[in-house]
C-alpha atoms as a PDB file:
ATOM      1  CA  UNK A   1       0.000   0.000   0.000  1.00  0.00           C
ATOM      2  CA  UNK A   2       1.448   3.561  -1.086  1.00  0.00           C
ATOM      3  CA  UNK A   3       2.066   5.681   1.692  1.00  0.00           C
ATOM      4  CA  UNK A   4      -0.430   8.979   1.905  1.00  0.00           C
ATOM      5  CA  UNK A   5       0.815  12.073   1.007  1.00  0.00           C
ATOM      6  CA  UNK A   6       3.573  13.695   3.176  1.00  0.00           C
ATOM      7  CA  UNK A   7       2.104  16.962   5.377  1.00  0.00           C
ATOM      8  CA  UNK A   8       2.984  18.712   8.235  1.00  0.00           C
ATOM      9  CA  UNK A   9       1.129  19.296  11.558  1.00  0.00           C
ATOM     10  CA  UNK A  10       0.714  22.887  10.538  1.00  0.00           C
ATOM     11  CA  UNK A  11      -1.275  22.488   7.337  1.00  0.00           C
ATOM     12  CA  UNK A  12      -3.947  19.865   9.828  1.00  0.00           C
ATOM     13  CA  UNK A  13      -7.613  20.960  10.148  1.00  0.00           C
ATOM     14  CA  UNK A  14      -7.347  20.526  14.353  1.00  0.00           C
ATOM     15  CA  UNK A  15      -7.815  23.838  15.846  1.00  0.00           C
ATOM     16  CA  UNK A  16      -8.750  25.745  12.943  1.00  0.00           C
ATOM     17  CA  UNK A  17     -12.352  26.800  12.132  1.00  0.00           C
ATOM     18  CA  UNK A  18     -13.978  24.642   9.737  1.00  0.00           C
ATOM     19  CA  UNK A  19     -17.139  24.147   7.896  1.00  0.00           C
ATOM     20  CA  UNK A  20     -18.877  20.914   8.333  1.00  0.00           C
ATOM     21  CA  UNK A  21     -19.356  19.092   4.904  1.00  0.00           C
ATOM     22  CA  UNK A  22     -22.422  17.945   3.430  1.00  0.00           C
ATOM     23  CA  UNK A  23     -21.487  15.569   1.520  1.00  0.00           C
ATOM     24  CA  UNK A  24     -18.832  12.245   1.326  1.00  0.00           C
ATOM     25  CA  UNK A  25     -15.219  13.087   0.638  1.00  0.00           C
ATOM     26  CA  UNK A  26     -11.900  11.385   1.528  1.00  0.00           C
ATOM     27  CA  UNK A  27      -9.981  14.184   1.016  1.00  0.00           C
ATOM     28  CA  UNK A  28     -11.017  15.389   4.635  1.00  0.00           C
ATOM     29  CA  UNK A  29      -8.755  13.246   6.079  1.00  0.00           C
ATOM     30  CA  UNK A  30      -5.232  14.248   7.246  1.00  0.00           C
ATOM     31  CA  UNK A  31      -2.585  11.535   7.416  1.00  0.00           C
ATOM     32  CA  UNK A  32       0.513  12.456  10.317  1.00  0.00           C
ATOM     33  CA  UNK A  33       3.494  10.639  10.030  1.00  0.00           C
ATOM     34  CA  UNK A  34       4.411   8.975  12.836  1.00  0.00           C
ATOM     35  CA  UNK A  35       8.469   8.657  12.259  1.00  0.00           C
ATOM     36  CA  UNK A  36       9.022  11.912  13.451  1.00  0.00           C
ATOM     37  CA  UNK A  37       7.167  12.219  16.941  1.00  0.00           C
ATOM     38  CA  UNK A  38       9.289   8.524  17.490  1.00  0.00           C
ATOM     39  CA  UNK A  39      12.752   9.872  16.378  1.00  0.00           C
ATOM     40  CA  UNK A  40      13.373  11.399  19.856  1.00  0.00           C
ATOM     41  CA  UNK A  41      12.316   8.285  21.267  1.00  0.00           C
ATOM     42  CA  UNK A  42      15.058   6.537  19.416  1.00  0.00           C
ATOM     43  CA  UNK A  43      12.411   4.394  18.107  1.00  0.00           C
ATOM     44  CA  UNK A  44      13.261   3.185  13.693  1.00  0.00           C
ATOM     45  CA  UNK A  45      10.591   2.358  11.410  1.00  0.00           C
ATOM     46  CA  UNK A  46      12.318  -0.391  10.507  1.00  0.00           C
ATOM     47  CA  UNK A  47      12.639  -1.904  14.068  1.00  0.00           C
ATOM     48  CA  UNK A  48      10.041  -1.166  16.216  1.00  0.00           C
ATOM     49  CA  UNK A  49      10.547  -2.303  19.301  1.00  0.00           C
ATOM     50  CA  UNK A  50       6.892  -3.296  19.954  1.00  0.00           C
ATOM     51  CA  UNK A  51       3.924  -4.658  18.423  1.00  0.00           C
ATOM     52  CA  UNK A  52       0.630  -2.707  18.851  1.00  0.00           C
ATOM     53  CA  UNK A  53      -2.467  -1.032  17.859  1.00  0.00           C
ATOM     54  CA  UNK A  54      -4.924   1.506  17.551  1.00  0.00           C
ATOM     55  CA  UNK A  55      -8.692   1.064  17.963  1.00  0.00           C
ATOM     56  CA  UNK A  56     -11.060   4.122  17.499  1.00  0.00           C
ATOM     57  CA  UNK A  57     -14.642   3.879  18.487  1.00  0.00           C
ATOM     58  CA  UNK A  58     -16.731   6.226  16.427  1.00  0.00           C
ATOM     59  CA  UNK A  59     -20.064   7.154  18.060  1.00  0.00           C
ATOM     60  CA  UNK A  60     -21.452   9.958  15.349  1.00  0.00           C
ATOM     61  CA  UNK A  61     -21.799   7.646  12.233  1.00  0.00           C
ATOM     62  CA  UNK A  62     -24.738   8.120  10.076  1.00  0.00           C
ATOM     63  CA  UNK A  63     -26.091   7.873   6.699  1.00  0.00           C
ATOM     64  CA  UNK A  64     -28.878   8.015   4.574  1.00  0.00           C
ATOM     65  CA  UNK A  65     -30.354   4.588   2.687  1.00  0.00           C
ATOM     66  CA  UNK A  66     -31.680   4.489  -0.592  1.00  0.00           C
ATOM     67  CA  UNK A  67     -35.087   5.694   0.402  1.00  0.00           C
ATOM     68  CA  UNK A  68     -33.420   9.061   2.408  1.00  0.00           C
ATOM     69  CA  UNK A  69     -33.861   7.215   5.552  1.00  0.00           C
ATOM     70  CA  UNK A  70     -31.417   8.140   8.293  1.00  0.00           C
ATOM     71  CA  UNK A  71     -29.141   5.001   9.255  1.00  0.00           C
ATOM     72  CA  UNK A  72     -27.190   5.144  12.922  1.00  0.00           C
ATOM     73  CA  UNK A  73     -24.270   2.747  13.698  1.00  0.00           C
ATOM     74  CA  UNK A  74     -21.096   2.727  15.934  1.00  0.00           C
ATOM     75  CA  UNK A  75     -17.674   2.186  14.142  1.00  0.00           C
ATOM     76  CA  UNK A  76     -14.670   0.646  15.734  1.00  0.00           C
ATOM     77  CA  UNK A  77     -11.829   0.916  13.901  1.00  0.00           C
ATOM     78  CA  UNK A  78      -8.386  -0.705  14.353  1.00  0.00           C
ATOM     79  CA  UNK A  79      -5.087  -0.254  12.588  1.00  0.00           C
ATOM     80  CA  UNK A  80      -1.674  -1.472  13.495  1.00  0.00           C
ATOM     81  CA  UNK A  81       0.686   0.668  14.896  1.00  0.00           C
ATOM     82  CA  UNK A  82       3.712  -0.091  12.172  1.00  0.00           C
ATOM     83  CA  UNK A  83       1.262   2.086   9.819  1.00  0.00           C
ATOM     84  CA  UNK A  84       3.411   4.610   8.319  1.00  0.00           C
ATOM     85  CA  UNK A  85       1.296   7.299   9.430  1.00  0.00           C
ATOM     86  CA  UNK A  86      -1.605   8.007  11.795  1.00  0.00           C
ATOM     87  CA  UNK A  87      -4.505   9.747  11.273  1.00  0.00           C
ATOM     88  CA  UNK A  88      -5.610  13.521  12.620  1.00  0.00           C
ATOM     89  CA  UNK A  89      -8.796  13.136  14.811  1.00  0.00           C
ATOM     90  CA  UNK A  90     -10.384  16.055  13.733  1.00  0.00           C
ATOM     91  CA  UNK A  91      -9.995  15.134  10.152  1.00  0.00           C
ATOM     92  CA  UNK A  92     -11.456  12.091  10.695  1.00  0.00           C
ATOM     93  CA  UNK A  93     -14.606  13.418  12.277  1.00  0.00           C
ATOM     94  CA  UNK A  94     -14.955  15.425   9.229  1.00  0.00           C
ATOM     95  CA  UNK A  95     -14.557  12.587   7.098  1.00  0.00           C
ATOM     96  CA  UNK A  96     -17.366  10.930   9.172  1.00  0.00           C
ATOM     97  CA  UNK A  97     -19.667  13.600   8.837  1.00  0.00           C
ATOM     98  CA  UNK A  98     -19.208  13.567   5.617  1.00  0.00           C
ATOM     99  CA  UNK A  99     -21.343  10.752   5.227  1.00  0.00           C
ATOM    100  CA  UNK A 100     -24.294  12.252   6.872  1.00  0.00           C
ATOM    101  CA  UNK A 101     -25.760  13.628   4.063  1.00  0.00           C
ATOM    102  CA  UNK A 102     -25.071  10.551   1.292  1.00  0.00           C
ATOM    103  CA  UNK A 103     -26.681   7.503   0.082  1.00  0.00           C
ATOM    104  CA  UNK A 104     -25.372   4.231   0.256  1.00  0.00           C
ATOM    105  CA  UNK A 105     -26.843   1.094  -0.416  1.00  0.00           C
ATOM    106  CA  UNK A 106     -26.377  -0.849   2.754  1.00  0.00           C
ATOM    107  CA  UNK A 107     -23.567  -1.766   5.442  1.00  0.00           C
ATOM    108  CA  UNK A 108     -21.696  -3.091   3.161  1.00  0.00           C
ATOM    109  CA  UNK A 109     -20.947  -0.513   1.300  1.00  0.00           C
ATOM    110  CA  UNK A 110     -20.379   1.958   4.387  1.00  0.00           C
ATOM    111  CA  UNK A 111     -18.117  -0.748   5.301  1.00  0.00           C
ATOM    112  CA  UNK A 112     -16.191  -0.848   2.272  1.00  0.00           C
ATOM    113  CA  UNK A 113     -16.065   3.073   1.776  1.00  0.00           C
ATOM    114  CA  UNK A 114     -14.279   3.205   5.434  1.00  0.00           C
ATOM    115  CA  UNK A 115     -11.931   0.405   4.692  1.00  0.00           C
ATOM    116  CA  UNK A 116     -10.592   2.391   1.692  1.00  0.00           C
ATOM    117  CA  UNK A 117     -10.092   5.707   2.684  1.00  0.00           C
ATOM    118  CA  UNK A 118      -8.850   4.868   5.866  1.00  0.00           C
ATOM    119  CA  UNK A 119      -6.548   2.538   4.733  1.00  0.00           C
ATOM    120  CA  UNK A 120      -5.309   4.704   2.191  1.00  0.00           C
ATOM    121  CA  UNK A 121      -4.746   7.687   4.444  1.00  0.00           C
ATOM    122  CA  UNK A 122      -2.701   5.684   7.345  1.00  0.00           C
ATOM    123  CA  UNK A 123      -0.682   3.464   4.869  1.00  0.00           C
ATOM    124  CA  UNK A 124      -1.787   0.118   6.021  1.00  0.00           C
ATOM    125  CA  UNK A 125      -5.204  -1.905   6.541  1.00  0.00           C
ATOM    126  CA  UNK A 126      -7.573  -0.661   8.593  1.00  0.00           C
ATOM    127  CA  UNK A 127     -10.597  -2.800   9.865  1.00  0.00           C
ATOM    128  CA  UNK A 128     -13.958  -1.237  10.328  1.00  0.00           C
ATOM    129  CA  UNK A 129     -17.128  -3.109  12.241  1.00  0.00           C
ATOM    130  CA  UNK A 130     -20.451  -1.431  12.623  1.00  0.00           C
ATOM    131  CA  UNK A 131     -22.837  -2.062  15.170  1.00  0.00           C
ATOM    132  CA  UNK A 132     -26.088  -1.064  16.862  1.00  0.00           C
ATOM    133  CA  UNK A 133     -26.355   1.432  19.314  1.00  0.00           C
ATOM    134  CA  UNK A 134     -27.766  -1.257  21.565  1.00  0.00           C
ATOM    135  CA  UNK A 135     -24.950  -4.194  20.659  1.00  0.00           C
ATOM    136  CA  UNK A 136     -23.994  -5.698  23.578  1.00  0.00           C
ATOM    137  CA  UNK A 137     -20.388  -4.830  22.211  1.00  0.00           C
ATOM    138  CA  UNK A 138     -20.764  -1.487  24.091  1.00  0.00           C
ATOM    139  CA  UNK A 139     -21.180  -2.594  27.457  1.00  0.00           C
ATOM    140  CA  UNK A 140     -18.459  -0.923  29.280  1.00  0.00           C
ATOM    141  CA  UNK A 141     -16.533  -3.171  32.164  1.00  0.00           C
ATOM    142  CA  UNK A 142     -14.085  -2.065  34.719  1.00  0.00           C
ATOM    143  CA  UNK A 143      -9.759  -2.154  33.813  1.00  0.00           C
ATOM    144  CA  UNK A 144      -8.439  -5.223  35.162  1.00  0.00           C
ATOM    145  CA  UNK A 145      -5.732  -5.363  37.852  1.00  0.00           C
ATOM    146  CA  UNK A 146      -5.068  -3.645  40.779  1.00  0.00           C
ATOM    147  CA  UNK A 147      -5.687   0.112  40.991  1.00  0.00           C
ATOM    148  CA  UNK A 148      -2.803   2.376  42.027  1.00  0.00           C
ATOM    149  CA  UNK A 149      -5.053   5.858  42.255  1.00  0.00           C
ATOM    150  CA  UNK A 150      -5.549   5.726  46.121  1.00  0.00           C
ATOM    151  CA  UNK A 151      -1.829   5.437  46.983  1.00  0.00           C
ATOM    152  CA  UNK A 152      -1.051   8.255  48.885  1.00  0.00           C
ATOM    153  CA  UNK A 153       1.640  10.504  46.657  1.00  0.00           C
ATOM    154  CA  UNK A 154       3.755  13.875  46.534  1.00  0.00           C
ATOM    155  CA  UNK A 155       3.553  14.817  42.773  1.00  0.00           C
ATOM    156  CA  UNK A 156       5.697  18.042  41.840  1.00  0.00           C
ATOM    157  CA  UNK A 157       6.583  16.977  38.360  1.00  0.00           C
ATOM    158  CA  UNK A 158       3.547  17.248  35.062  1.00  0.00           C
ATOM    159  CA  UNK A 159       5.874  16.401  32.177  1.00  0.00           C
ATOM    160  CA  UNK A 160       7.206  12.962  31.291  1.00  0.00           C
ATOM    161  CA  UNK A 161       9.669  12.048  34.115  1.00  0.00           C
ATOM    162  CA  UNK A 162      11.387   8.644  33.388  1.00  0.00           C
ATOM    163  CA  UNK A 163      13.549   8.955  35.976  1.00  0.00           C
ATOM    164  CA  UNK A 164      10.671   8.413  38.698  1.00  0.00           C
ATOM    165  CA  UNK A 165      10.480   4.592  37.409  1.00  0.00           C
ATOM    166  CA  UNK A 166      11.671   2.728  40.748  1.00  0.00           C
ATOM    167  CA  UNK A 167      11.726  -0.934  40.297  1.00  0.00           C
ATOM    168  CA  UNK A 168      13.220  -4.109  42.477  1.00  0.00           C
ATOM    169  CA  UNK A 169      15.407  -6.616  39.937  1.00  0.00           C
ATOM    170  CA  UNK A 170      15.245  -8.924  43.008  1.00  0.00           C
ATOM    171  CA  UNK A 171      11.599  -9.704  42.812  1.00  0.00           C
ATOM    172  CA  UNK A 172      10.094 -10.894  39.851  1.00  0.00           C
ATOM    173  CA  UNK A 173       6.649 -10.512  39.730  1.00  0.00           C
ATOM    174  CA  UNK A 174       4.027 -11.358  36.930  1.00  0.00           C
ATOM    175  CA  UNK A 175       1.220  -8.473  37.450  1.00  0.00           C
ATOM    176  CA  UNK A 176      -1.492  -5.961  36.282  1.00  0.00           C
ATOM    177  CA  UNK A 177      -1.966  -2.347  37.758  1.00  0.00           C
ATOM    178  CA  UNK A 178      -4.366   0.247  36.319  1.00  0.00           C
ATOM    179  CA  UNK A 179      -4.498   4.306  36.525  1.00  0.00           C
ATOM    180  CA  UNK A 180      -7.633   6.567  35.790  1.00  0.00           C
ATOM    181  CA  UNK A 181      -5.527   9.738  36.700  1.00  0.00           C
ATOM    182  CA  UNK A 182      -3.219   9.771  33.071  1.00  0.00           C
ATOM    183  CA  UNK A 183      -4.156  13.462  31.376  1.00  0.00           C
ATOM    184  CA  UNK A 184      -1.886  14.489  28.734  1.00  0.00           C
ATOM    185  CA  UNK A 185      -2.874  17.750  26.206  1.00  0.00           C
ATOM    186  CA  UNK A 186      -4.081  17.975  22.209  1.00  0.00           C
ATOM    187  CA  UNK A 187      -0.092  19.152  20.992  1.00  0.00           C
ATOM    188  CA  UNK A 188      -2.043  21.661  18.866  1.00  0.00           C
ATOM    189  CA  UNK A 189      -5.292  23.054  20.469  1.00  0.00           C
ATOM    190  CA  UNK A 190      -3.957  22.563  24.250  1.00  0.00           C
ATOM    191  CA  UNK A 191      -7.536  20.951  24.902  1.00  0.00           C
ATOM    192  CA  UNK A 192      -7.004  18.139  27.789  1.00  0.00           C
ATOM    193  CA  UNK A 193      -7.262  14.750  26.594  1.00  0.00           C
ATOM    194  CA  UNK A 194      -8.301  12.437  29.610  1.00  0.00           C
ATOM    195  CA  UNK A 195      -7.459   8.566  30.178  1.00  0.00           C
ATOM    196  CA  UNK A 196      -6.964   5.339  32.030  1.00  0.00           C
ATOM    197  CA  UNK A 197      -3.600   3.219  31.156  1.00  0.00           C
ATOM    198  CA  UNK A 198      -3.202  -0.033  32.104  1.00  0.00           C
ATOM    199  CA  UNK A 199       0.552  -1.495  32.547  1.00  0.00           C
ATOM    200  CA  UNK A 200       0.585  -5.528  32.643  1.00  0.00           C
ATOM    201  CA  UNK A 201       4.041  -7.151  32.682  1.00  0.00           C
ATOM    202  CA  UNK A 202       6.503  -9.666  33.726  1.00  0.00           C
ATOM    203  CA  UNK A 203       9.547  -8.846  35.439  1.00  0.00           C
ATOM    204  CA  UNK A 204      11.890  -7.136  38.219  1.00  0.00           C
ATOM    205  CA  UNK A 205       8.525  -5.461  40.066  1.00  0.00           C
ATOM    206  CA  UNK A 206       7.846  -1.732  39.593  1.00  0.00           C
ATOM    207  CA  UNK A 207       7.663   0.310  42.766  1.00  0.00           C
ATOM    208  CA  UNK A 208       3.599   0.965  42.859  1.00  0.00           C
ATOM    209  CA  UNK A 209       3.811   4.679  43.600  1.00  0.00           C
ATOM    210  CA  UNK A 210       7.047   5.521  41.109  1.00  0.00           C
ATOM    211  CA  UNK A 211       4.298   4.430  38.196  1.00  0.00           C
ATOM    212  CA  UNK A 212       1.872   6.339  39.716  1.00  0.00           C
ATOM    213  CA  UNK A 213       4.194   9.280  39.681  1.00  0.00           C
ATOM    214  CA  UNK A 214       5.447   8.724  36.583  1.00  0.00           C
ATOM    215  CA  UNK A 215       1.857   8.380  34.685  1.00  0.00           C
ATOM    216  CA  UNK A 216       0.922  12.010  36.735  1.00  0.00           C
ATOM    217  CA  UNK A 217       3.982  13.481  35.228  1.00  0.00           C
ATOM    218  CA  UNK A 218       2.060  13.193  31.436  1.00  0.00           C
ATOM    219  CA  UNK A 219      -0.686  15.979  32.921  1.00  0.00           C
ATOM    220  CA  UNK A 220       1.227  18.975  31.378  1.00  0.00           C
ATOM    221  CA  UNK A 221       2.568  17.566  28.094  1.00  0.00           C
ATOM    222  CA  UNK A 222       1.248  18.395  24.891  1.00  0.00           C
ATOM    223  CA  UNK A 223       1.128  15.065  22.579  1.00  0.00           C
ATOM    224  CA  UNK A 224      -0.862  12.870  20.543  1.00  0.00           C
ATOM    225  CA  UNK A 225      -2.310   9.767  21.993  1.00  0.00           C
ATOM    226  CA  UNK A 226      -0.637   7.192  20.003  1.00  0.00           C
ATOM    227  CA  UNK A 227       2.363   8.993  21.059  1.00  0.00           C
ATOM    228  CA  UNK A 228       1.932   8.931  24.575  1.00  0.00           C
ATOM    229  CA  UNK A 229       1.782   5.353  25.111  1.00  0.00           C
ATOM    230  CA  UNK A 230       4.471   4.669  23.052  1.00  0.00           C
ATOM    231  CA  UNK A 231       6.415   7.135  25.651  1.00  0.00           C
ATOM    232  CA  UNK A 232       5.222   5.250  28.256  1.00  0.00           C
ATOM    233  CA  UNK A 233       5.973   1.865  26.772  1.00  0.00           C
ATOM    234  CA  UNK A 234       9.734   2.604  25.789  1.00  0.00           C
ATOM    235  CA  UNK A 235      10.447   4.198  29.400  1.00  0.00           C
ATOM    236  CA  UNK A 236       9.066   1.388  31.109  1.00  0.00           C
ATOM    237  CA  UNK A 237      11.402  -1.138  29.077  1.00  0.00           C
ATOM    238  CA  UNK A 238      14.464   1.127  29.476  1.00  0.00           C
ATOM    239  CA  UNK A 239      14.252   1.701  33.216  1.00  0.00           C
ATOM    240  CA  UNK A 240      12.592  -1.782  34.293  1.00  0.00           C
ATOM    241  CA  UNK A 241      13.668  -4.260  31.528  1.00  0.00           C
ATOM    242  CA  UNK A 242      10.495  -6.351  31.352  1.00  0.00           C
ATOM    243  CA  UNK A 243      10.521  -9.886  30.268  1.00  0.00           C
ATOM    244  CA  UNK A 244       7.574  -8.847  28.096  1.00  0.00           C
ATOM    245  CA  UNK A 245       5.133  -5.629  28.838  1.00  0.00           C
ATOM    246  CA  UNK A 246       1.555  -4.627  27.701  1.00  0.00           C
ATOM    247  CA  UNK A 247       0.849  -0.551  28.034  1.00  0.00           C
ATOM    248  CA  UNK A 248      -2.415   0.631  26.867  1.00  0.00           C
ATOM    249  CA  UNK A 249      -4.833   4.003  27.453  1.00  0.00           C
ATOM    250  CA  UNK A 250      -8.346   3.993  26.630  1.00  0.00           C
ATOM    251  CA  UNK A 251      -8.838   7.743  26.485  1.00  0.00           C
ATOM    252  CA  UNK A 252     -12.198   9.616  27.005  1.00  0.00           C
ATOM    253  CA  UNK A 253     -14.526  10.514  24.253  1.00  0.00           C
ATOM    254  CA  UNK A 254     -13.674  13.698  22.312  1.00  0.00           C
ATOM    255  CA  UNK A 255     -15.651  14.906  19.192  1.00  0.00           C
ATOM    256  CA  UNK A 256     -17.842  11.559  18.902  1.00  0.00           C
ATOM    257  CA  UNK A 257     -14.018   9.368  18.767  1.00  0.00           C
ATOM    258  CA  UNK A 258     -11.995   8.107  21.418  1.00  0.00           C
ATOM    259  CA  UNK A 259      -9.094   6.215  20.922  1.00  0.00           C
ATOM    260  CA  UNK A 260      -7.544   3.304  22.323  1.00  0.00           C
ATOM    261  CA  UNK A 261      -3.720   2.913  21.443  1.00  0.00           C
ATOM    262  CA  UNK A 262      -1.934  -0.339  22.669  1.00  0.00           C
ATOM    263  CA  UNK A 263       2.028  -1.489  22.430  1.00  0.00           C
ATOM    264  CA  UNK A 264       3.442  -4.738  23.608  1.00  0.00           C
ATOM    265  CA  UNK A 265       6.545  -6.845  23.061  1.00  0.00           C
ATOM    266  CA  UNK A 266       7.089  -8.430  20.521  1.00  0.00           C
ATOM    267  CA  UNK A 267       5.602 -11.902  20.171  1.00  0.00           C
ATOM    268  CA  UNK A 268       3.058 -11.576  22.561  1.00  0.00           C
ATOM    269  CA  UNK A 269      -0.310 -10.966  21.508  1.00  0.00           C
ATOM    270  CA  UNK A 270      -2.203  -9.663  25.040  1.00  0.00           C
ATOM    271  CA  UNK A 271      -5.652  -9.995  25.686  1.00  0.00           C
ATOM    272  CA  UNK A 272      -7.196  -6.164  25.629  1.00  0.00           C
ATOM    273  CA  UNK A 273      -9.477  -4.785  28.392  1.00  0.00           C
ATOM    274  CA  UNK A 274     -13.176  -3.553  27.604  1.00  0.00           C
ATOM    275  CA  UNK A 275     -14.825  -0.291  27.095  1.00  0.00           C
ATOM    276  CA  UNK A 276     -14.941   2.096  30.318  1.00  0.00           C
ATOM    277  CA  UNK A 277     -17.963   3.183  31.460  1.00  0.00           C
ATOM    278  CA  UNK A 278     -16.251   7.010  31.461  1.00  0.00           C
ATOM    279  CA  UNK A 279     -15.473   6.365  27.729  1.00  0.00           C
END
């Protein structure tokens, strides 16, 4: 697949006024490129050191049928996160809306309209499912693990802070631990994006209220989501040297889309948590 044309961040539709369209176009989207928000990461294209996803859960789809009925669905959308490029939310909402106004002949063909575009604009396959509002599929459930939000903490530091990672290489542990407290910021707008993250992982056990720390220290950083947990995944490995390590954030509703980006090590495919009832 061809990767979508190269843009900057500056020439994006997010935090400019724009005109909501009436009818379908692709060319609302807005394809980022993700190599350069991983370069100071040290992180290479061509050997990342995770495996991962992104799943989007789109709650303002509708179109008309062939009669000029209205048809409602929820979209959940999931593309792998050695895409060349991600793709701008705002954009995408657009491109959503663009639909609102336009005939198609059935599911199907919604279906196949979103696997095209989509795919096109990030570089690499995207799979789209639609359901009903009332599919069972929704029902939220609560993050697995243990909880670390009631541990009693002094925070004094709201940008990424690796070097609060504590961990003990004499114990290892095999473990899940949760946090509804992770806020990071939209690195154009400003506007606060708000999250869980869940850490699962074997090895030499992280210190319970370093983590929490450490996730606090995201409030005050402007970044995208996908970004941010691949932050969070490549400090954990560098400070804590997991045998193998699962981070994902299920962040909060914004615009009809919330997004759900996951990284793990290589060669292990983890089973993901549920909705959130907050989401």
């Amino acid at each position: 697949m061809s990767t979508p044309r190269p843009e900057t961040l500056a020439d994006a539709p997010l935090g400019r006024e724009s005109a909501y369209p009436e009818r379908y176009d692709a060319a609302l989207l807005f394809p980022i490129e993700r190599a350069a928000n991983r370069a100071p990461l040290g992180i290479e294209a061509t050997s990342l050191p995770f495996v991962g996803g992104d799943e989007w859960w789109a709650f303002e789809l509708s179109w008309l049928d062939p009669r000029g009925k209205p048809v409602v669905a929820v979209a959940r959308f999931r593309l792998s996160a050695d895409s060349p490029c991600l793709i701008e939310s705002k954009s995408w909402k657009l491109y959503l809306n663009s639909f609102n106004q336009t005939t198609f002949s059935g599911r199907d063909q919604v279906v196949e309209t979103l696997v095209r575009d989509l795919s096109a604009a990030a570089g690499g396959e995207v799979t789209v499912e639609l359901f009903g509002v009332d599919d069972a599929a929704l029902a939220p459930a609560p993050l697995p693990g243990e909880g670390l939000d009631q541990l009693e903490v002094e925070i004094d530091r709201y940008t990424p802070a690796p070097v609060l990672l504590a961990c003990d290489e004499s114990d290892i542990v095999e473990e899940t631990l949760h946090s509804h407290l992770l806020k990071s910021n939209c690195p154009v707008t400003g506007q606060p994006d708000w999250g869980s993250v869940l850490v699962q992982y074997r090895g030499p056990r992280i210190e319970r209220a370093s983590l929490l720390r450490y996730l606090i220290s995201y409030r005050q950083h402007q970044d995208f989501h996908e970004h941010c947990v691949e932050h969070i995944f490549v400090d954990l490995m560098a400070r804590c040297r997991p045998e193998r390590l699962l981070v994902m954030a299920r962040y909060v509703r914004r615009g009809g889309l919330d997004i759900n980006p996951w990284r793990a090590t290589p060669g292990w495919v983890p089973e993901l948590p549920p909705r959130l009832l907050r989401q």
